[in-house]
Structures are given as C-alpha cells and as structure tokens.
N, C-alpha and C. Protein backbone atom coordinates (compact mmCIF):
# COMPACT_ATOMS: atom_id res chain seq x y z
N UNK A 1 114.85 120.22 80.15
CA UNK A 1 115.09 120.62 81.52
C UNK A 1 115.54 119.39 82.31
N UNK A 2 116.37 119.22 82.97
CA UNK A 2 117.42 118.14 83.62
C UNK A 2 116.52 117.98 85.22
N UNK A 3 116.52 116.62 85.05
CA UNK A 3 115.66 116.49 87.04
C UNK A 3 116.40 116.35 87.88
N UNK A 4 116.25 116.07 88.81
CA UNK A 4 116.85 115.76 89.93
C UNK A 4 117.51 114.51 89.52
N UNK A 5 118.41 114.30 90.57
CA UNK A 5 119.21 112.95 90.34
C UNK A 5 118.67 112.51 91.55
N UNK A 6 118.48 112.84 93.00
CA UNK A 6 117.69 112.17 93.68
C UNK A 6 116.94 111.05 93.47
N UNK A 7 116.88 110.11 94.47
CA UNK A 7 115.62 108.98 94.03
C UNK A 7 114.71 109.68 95.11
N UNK A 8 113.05 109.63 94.91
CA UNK A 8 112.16 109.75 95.36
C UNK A 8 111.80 109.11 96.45
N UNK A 9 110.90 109.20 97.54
CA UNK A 9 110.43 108.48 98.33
C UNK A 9 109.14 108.60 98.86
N UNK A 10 108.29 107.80 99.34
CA UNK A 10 107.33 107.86 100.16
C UNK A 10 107.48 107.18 101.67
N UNK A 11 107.15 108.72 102.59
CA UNK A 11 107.20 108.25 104.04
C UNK A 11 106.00 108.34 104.86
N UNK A 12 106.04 107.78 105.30
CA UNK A 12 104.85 107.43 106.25
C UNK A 12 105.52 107.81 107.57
N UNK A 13 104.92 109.03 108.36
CA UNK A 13 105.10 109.70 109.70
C UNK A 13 103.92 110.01 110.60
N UNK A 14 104.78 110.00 111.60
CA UNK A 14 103.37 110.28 112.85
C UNK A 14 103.75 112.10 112.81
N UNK A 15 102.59 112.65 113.14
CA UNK A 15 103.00 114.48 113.47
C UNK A 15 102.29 114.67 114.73
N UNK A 16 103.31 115.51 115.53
CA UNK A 16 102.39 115.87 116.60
C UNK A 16 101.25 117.16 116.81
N UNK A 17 100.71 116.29 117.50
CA UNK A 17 99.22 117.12 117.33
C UNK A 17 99.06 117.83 118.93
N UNK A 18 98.97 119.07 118.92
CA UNK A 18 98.64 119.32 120.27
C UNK A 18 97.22 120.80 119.94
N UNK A 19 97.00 121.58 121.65
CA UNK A 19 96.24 122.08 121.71
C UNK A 19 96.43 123.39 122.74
N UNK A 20 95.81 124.38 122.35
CA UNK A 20 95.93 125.78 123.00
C UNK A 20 95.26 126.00 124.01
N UNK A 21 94.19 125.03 123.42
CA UNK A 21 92.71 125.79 124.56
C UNK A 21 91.87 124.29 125.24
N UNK A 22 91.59 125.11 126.26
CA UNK A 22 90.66 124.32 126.99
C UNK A 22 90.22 123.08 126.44
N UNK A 23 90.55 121.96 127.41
CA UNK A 23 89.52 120.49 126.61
C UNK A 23 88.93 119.69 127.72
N UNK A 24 87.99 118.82 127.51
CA UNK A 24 87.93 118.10 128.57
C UNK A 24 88.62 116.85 128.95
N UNK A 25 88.47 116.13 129.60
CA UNK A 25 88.97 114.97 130.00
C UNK A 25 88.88 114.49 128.67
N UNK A 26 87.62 114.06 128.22
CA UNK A 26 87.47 113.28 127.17
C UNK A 26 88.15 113.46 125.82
N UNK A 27 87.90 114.79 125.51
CA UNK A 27 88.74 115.46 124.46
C UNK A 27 90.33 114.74 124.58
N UNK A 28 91.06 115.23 125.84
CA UNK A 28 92.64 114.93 126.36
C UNK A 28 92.65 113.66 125.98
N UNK A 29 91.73 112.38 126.51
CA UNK A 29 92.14 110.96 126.01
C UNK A 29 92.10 110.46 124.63
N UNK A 30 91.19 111.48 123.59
CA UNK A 30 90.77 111.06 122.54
C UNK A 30 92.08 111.47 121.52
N UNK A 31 92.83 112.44 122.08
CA UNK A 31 93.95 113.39 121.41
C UNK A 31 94.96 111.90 121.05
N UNK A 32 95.62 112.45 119.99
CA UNK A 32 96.92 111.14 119.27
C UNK A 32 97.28 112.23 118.00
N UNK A 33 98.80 111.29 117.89
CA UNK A 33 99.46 111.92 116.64
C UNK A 33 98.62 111.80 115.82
N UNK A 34 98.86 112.51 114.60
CA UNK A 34 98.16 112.86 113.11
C UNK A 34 99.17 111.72 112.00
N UNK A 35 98.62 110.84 111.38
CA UNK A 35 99.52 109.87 111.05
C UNK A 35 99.37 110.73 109.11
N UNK A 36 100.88 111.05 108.79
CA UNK A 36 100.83 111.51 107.90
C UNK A 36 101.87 111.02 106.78
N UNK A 37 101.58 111.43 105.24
CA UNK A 37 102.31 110.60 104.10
C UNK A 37 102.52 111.66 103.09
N UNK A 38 104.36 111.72 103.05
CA UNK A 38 105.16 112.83 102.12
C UNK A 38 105.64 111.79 101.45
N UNK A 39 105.16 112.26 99.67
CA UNK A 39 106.40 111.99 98.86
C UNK A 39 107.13 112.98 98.33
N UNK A 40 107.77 113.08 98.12
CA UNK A 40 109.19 114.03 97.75
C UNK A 40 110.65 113.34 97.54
N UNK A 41 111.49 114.05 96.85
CA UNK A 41 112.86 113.58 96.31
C UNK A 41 113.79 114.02 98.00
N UNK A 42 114.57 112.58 98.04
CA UNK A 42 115.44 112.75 99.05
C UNK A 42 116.61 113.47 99.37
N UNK A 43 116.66 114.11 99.96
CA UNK A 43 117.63 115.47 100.04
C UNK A 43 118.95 115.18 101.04
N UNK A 44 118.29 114.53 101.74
CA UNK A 44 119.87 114.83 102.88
C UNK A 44 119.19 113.25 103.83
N UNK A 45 120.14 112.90 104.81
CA UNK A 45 119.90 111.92 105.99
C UNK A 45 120.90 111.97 106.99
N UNK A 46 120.74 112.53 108.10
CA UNK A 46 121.54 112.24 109.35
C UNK A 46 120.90 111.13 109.93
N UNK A 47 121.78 110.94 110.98
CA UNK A 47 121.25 109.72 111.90
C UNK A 47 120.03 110.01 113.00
N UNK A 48 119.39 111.47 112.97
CA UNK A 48 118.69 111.41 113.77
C UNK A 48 117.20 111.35 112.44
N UNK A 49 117.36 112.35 111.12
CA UNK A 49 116.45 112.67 110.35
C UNK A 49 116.20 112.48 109.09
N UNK A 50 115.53 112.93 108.17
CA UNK A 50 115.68 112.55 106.56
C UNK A 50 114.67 113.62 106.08
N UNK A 51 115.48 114.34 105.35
CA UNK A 51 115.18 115.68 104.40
C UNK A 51 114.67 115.34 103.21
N UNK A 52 113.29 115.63 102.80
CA UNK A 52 112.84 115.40 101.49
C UNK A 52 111.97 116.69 101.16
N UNK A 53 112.27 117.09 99.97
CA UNK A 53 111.60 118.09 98.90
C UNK A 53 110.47 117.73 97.92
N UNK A 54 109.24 117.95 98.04
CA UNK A 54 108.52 118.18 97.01
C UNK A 54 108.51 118.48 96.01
N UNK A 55 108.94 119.62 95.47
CA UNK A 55 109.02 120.16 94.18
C UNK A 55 111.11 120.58 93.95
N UNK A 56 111.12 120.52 92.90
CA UNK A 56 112.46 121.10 92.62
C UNK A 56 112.83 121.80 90.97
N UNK A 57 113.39 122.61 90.90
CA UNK A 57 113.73 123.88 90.29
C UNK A 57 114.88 123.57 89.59
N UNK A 58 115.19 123.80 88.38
CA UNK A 58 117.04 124.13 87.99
C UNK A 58 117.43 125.21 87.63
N UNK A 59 115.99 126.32 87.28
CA UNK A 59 115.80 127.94 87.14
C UNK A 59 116.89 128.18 87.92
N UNK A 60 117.91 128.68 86.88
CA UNK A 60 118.95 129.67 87.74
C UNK A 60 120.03 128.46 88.21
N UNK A 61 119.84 128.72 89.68
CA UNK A 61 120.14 127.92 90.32
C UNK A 61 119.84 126.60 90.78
N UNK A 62 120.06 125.69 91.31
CA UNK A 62 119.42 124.44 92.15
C UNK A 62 118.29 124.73 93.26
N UNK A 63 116.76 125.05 93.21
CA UNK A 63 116.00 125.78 93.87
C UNK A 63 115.00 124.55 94.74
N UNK A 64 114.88 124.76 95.69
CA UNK A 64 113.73 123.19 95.86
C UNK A 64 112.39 123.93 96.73
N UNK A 65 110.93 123.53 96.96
CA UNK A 65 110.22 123.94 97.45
C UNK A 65 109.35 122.58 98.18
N UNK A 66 109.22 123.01 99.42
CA UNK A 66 108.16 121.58 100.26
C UNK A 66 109.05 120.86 100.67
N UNK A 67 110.04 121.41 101.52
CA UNK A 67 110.99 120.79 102.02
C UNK A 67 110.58 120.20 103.77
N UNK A 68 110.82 119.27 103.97
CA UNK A 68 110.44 118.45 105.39
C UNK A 68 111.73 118.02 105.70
N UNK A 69 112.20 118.20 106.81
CA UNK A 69 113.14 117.26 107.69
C UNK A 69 112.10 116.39 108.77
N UNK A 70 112.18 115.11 108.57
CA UNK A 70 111.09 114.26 109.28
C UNK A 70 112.30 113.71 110.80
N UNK A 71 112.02 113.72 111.75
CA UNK A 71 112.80 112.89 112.31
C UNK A 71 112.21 111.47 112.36
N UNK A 72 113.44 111.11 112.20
CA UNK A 72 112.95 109.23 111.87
C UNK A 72 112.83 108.95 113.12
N UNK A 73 112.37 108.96 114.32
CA UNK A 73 111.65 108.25 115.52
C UNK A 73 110.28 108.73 114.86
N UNK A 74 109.78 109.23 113.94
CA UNK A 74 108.24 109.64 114.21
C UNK A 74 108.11 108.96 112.46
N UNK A 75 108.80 107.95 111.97
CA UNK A 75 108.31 107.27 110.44
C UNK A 75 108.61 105.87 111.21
N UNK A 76 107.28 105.60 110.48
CA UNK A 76 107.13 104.04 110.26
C UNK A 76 106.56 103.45 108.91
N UNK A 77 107.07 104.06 107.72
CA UNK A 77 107.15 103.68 106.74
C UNK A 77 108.27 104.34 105.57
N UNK A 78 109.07 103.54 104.98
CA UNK A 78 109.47 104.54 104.15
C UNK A 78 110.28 103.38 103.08
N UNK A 79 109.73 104.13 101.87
CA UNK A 79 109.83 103.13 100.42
C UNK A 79 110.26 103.92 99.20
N UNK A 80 111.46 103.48 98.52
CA UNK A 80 112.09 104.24 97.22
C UNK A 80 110.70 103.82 96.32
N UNK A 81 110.47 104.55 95.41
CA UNK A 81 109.91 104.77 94.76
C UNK A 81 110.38 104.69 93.45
C-alpha cells in the first residue's frame, strides 16, 4: 500500500476557547486560549493557513480523514518531522 508523499508535521496552536453561559468576573479573567498540538501530513498552505490531515487512505481513491486548516496567526510552533 503506497503512503503519502507528503512530509509530516507537528504544530503547535493556540484554539479559541469561549463560553455560552453565565460566568463571573473571575471565571472571565481566568478564561485564555486552549494551547493545542496536531501532527498530521501536510496538505495545502496559503498565506493566511496550513492544512494538515491525520490519517490518509489510497482505498479507491486519494481519501484523507482529521483534516485541520490551522490559521497560522494562532501557531507558534511548527516542525517537519
């Protein structure tokens, strides 16, 4: 079974975290992004983002699953693997 030709990566991103319901003051100041880490094979890159897949498929067709478009203002890490 043939892999990806992609090179892999690990990124390091901030996600935003928000809220529905009622909080208090304290709650509101304590609130911050969720600092989070995808590896997956690199899929695509515009100048605003960078598309990476988790899993990938050659069943059939070219199939990919766990796909993220991260916008790169919210990574502060990111390393080929």
């Amino acid at each position: 079974m043939p892999k990806p030709k992609m090179p892999r990566f690990e990124i390091g991103w901030y996600d935003i975290v928000g809220s529905a319901e009622w909080l208090s003051n304290e709650d509101v100041l304590e609130q911050s992004p969720q600092e989070c880490w995808t590896v997956g094979y690199f899929v695509k890159e515009t100048s605003s983002y960078i598309t990476v897949s988790c899993t990938y498929s050659p069943e059939g067709s070219d199939q990919w699953t766990g796909v993220f478009s991260i916008p790169k203002a919210c990574i502060f890490s990111r390393k080929k693997l």
